[in-house]
C-alpha atoms as a PDB file:
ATOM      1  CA  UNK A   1      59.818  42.905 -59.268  1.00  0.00           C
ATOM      2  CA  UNK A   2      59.825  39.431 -59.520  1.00  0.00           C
ATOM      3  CA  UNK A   3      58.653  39.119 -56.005  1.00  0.00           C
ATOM      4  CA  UNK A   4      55.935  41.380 -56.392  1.00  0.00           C
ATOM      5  CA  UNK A   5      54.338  39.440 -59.418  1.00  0.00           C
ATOM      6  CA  UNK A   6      54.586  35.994 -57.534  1.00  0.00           C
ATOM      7  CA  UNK A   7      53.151  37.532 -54.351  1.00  0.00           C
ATOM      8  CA  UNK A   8      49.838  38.996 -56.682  1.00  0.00           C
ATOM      9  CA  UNK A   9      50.079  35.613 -58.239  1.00  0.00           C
ATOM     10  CA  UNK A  10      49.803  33.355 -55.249  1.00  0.00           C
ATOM     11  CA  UNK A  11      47.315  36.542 -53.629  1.00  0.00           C
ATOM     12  CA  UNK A  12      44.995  35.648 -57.083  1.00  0.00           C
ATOM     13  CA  UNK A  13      45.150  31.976 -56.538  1.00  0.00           C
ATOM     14  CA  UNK A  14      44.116  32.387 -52.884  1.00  0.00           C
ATOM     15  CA  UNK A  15      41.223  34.523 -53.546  1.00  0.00           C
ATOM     16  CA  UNK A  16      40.252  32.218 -56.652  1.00  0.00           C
ATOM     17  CA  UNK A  17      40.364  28.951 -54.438  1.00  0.00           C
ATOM     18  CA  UNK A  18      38.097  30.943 -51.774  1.00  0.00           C
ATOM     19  CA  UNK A  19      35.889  31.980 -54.187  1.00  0.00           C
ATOM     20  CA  UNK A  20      35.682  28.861 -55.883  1.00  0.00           C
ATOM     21  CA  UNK A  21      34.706  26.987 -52.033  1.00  0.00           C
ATOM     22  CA  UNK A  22      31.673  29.849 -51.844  1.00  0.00           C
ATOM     23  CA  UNK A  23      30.263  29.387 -55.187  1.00  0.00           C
ATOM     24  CA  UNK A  24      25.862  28.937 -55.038  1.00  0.00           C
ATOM     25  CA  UNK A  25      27.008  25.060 -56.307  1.00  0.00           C
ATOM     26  CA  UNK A  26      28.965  23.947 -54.117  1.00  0.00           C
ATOM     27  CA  UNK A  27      27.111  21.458 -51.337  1.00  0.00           C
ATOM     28  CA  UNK A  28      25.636  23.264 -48.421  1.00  0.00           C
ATOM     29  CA  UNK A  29      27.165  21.985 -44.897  1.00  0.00           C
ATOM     30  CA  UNK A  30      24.028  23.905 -43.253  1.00  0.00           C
ATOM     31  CA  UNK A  31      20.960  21.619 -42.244  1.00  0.00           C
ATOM     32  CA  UNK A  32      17.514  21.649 -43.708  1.00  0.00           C
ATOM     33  CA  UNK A  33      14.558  19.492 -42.201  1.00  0.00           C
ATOM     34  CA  UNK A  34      12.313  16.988 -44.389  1.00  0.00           C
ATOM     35  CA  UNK A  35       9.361  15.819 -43.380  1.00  0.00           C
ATOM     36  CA  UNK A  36       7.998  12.280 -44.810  1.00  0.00           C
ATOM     37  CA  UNK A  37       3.930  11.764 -44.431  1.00  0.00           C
ATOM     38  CA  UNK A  38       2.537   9.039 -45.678  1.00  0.00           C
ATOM     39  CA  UNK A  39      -1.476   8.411 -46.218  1.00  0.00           C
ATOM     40  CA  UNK A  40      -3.160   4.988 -47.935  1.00  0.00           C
ATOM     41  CA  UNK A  41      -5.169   3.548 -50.978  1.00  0.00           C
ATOM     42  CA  UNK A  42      -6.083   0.759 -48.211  1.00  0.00           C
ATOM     43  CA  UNK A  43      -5.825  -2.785 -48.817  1.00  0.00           C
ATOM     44  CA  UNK A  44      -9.891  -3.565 -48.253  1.00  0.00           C
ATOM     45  CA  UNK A  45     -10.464  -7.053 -47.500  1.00  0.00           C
ATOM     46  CA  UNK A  46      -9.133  -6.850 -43.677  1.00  0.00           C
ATOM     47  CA  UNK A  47      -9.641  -4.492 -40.773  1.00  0.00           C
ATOM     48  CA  UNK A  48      -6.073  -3.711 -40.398  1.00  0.00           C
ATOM     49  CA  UNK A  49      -2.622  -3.757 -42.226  1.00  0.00           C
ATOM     50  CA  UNK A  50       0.428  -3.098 -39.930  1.00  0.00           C
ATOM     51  CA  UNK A  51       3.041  -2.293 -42.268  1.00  0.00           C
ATOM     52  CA  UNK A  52       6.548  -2.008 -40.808  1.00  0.00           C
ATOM     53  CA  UNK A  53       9.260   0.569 -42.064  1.00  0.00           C
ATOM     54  CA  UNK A  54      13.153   0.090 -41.214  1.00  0.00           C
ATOM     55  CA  UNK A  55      14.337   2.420 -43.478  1.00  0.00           C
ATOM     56  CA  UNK A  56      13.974   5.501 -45.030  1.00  0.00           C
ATOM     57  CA  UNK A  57      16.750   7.055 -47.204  1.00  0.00           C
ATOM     58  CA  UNK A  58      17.046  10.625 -49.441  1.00  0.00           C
ATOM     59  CA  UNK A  59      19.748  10.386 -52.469  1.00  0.00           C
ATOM     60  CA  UNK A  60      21.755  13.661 -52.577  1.00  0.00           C
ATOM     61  CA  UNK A  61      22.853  14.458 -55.708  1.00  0.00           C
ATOM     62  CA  UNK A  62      25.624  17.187 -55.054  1.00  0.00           C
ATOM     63  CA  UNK A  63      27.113  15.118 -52.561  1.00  0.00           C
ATOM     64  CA  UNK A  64      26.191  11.375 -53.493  1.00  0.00           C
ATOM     65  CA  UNK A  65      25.281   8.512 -51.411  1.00  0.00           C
ATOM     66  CA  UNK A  66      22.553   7.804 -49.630  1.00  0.00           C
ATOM     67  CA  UNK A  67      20.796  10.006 -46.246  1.00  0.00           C
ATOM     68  CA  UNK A  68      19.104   8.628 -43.550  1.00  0.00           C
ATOM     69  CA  UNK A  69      16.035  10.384 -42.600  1.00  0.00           C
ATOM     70  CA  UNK A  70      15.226   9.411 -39.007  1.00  0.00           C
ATOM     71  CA  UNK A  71      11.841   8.094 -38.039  1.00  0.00           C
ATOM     72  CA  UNK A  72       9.533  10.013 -36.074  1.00  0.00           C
ATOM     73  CA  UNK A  73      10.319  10.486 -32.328  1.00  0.00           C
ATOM     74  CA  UNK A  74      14.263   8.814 -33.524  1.00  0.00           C
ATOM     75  CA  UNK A  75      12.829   5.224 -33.096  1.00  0.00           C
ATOM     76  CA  UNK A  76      14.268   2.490 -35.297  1.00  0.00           C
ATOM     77  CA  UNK A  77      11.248   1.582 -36.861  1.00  0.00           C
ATOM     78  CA  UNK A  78       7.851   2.743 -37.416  1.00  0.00           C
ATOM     79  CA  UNK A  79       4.960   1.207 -38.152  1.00  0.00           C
ATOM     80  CA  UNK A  80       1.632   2.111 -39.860  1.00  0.00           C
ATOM     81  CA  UNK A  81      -1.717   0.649 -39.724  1.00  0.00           C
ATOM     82  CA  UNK A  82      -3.005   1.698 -43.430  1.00  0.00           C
ATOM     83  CA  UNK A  83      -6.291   1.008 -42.936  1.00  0.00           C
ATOM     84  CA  UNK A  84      -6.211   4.386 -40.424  1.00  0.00           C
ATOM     85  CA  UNK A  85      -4.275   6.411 -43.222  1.00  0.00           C
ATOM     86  CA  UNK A  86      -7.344   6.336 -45.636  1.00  0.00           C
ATOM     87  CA  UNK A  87      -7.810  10.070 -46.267  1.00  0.00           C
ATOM     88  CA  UNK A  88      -5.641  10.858 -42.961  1.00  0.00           C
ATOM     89  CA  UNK A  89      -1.773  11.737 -42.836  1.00  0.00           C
ATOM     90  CA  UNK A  90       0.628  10.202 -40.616  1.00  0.00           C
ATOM     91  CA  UNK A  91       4.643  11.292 -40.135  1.00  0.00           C
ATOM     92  CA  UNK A  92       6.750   8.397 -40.839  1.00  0.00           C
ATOM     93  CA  UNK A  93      10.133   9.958 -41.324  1.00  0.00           C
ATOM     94  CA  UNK A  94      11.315  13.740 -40.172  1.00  0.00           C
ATOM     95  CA  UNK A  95      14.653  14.885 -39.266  1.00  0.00           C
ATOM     96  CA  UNK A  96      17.612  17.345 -40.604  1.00  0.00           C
ATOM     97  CA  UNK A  97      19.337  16.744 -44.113  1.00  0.00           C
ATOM     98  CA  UNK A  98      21.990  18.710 -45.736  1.00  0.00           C
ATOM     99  CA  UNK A  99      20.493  21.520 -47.471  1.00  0.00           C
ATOM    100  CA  UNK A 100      20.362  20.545 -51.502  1.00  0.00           C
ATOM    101  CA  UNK A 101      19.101  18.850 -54.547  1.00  0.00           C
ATOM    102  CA  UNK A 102      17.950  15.489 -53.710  1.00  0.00           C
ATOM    103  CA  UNK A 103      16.719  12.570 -56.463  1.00  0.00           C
ATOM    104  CA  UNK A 104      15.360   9.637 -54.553  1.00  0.00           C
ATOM    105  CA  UNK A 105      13.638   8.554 -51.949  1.00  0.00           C
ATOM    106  CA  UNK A 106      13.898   4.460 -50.729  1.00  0.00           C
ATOM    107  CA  UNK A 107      12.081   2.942 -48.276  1.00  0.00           C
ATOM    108  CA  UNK A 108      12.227  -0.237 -46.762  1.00  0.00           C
ATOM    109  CA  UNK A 109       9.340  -2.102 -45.792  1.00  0.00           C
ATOM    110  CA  UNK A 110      10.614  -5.365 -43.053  1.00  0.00           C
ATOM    111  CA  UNK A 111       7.015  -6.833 -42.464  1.00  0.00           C
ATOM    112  CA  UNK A 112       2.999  -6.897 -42.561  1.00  0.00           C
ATOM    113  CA  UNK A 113       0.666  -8.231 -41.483  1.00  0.00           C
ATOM    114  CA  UNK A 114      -3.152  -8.599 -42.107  1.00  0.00           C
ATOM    115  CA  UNK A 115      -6.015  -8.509 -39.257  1.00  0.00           C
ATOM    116  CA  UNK A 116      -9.327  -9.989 -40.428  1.00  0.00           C
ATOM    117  CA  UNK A 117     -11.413  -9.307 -37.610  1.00  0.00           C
ATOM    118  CA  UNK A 118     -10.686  -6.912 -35.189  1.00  0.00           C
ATOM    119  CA  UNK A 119      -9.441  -3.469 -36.089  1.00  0.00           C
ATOM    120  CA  UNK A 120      -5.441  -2.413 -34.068  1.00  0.00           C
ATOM    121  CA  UNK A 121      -6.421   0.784 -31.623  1.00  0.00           C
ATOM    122  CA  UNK A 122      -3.960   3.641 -30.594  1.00  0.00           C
ATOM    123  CA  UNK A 123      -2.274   5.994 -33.566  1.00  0.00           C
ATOM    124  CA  UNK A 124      -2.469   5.528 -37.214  1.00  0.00           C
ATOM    125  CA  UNK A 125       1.898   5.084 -37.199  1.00  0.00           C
ATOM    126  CA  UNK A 126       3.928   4.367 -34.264  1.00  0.00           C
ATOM    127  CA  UNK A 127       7.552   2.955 -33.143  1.00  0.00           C
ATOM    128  CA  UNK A 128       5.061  -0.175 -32.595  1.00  0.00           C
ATOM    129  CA  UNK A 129       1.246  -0.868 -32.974  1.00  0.00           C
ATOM    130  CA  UNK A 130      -0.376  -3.747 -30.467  1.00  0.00           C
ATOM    131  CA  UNK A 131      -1.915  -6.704 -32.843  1.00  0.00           C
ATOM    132  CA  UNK A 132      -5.199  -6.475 -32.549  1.00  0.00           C
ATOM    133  CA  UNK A 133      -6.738 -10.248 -31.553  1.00  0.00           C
ATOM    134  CA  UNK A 134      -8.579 -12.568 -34.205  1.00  0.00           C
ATOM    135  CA  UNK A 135      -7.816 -14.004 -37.372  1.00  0.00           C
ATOM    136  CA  UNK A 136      -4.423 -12.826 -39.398  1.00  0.00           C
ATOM    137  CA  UNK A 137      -2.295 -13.776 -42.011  1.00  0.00           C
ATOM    138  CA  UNK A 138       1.842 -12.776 -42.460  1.00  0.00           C
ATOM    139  CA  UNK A 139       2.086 -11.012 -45.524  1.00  0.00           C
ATOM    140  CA  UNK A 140       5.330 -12.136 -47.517  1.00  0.00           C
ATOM    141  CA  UNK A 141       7.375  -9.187 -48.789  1.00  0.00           C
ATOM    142  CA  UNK A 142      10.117 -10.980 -51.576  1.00  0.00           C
ATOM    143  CA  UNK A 143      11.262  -6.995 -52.023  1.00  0.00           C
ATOM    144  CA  UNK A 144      10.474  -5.019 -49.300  1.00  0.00           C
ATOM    145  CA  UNK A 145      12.489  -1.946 -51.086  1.00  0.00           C
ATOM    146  CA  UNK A 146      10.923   0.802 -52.887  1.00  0.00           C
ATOM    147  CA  UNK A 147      12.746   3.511 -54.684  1.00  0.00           C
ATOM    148  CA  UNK A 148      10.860   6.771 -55.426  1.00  0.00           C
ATOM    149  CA  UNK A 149      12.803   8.689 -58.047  1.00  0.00           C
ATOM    150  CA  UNK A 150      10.981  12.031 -57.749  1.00  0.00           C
ATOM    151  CA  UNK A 151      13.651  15.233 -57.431  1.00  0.00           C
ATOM    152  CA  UNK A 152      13.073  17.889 -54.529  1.00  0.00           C
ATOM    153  CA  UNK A 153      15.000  20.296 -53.002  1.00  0.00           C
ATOM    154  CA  UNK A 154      15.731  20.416 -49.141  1.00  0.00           C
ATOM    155  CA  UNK A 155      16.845  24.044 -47.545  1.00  0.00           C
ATOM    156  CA  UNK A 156      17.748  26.276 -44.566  1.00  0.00           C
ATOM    157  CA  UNK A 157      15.314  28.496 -45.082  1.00  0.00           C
ATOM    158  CA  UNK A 158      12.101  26.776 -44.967  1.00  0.00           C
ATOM    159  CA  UNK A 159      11.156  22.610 -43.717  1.00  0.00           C
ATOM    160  CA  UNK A 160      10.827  20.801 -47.540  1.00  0.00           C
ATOM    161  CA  UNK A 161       7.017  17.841 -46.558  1.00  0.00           C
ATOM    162  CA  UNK A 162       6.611  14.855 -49.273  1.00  0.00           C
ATOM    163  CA  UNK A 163       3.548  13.112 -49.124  1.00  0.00           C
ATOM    164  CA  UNK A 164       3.760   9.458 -50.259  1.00  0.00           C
ATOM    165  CA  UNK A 165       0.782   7.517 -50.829  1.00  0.00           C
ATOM    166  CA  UNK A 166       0.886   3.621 -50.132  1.00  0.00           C
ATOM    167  CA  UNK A 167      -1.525   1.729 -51.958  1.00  0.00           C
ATOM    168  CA  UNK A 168      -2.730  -1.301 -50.159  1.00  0.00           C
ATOM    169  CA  UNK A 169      -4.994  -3.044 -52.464  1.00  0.00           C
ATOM    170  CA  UNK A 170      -2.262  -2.785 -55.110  1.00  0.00           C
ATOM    171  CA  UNK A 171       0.130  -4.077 -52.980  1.00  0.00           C
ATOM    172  CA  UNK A 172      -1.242  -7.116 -51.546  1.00  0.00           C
ATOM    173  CA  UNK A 173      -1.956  -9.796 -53.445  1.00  0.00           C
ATOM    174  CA  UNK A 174      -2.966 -13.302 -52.207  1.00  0.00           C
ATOM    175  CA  UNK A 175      -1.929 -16.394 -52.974  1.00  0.00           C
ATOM    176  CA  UNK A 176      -4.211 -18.898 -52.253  1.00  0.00           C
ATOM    177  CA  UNK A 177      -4.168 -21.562 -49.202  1.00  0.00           C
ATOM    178  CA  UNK A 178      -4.209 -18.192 -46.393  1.00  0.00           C
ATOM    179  CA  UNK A 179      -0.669 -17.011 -47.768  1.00  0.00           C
ATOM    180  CA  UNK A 180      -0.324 -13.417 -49.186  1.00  0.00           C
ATOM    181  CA  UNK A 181       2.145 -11.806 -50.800  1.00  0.00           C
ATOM    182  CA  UNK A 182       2.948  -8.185 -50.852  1.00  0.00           C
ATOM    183  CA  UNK A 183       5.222  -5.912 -53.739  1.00  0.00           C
ATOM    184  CA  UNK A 184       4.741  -2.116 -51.971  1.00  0.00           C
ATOM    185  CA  UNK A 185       3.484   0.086 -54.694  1.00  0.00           C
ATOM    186  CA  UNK A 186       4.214   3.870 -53.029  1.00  0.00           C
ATOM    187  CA  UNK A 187       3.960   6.788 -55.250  1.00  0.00           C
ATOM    188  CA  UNK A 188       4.697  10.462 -54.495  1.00  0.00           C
ATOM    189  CA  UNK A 189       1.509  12.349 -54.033  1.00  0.00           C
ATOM    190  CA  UNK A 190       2.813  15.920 -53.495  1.00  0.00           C
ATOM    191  CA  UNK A 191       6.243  17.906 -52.697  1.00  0.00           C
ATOM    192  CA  UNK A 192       5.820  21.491 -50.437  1.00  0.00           C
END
């Protein structure tokens, strides 16, 4: 008899622990794709502002730590003329996640640069953009990191798009003497 009860026992405890590792909380292993667009509030005293991303990260919650979402076309970088993103949409980031409840975005912004007289041709965001020729100024970035807390949820079922919105003419600031300094102000505009 005393068999029989430690056999149910240990059969409960099984079933219990598997039921436990199934539960609608417990972290997904299954892959869900994110999409990152970005558009502009341009910066409007040059023809074109070649921001440069090297980073883009999603904060799981459920699981912790931070996610790299790749750039478009897996480069390394991607950079984004934001004079082109005025009332247009670009990708800068899309790739799989792990399906769940996410709380942050960060991105990292490495460089920019202003062009005074000539306009950069070719896409709106690319692994790299050609400098256009003409007049331009190195934009100093003292914190090129920008966390967007803004919760969303990424799934299996259905690709999760944020649009962020980077706003140019509150970014850049100048300093006097050609210099120009820039503090990335990027807000979320929308989560589908």
């Amino acid at each position: 008899m005393r068999r029989i009860v430690c056999a149910l026992f240990v059969g409960l405890v099984v079933t219990a622990a598997g039921a436990c590792g199934n539960s609608p909380t417990a972290p997904s292993n299954a892959p869900g794709t994110l999409s990152l667009m970005i558009t502009d509030s341009p910066y409007s005293d040059a023809r074109s502002l070649l921001v440069t991303f090297s980073e883009v990260t999603a904060h799981h919650s459920e699981v912790g730590g931070s996610n790299p979402l790749p750039f478009a076309g897996s480069a390394t970088s991607r950079t984004c003329d934001l004079k082109k993103l005025v009332g247009a949409q670009d990708v800068l980031g899309v790739g799989a996640l792990e399906a769940g409840h996410y709380t942050q975005l960060r991105l990292v912004v490495s460089s920019a640069v202003l062009y005074f007289d000539n306009a950069a041709t070719g896409p709106a965001c690319a692994p790299t953009i050609t400098a256009p020729a003409g007049r331009s100024a190195t934009v100093e970035i003292p914190s090129g990191e920008v966390k967007l807390n803004r919760q969303f949820e990424v799934t299996t079922t259905a690709a999760t798009t944020i649009l962020v919105d980077f706003d140019g003419d509150k970014s850049v600031h100048e300093l006097g003497n050609g210099r120009f300094q820039m503090t990335p102000v990027i807000s979320v505009v929308s989560v589908r």
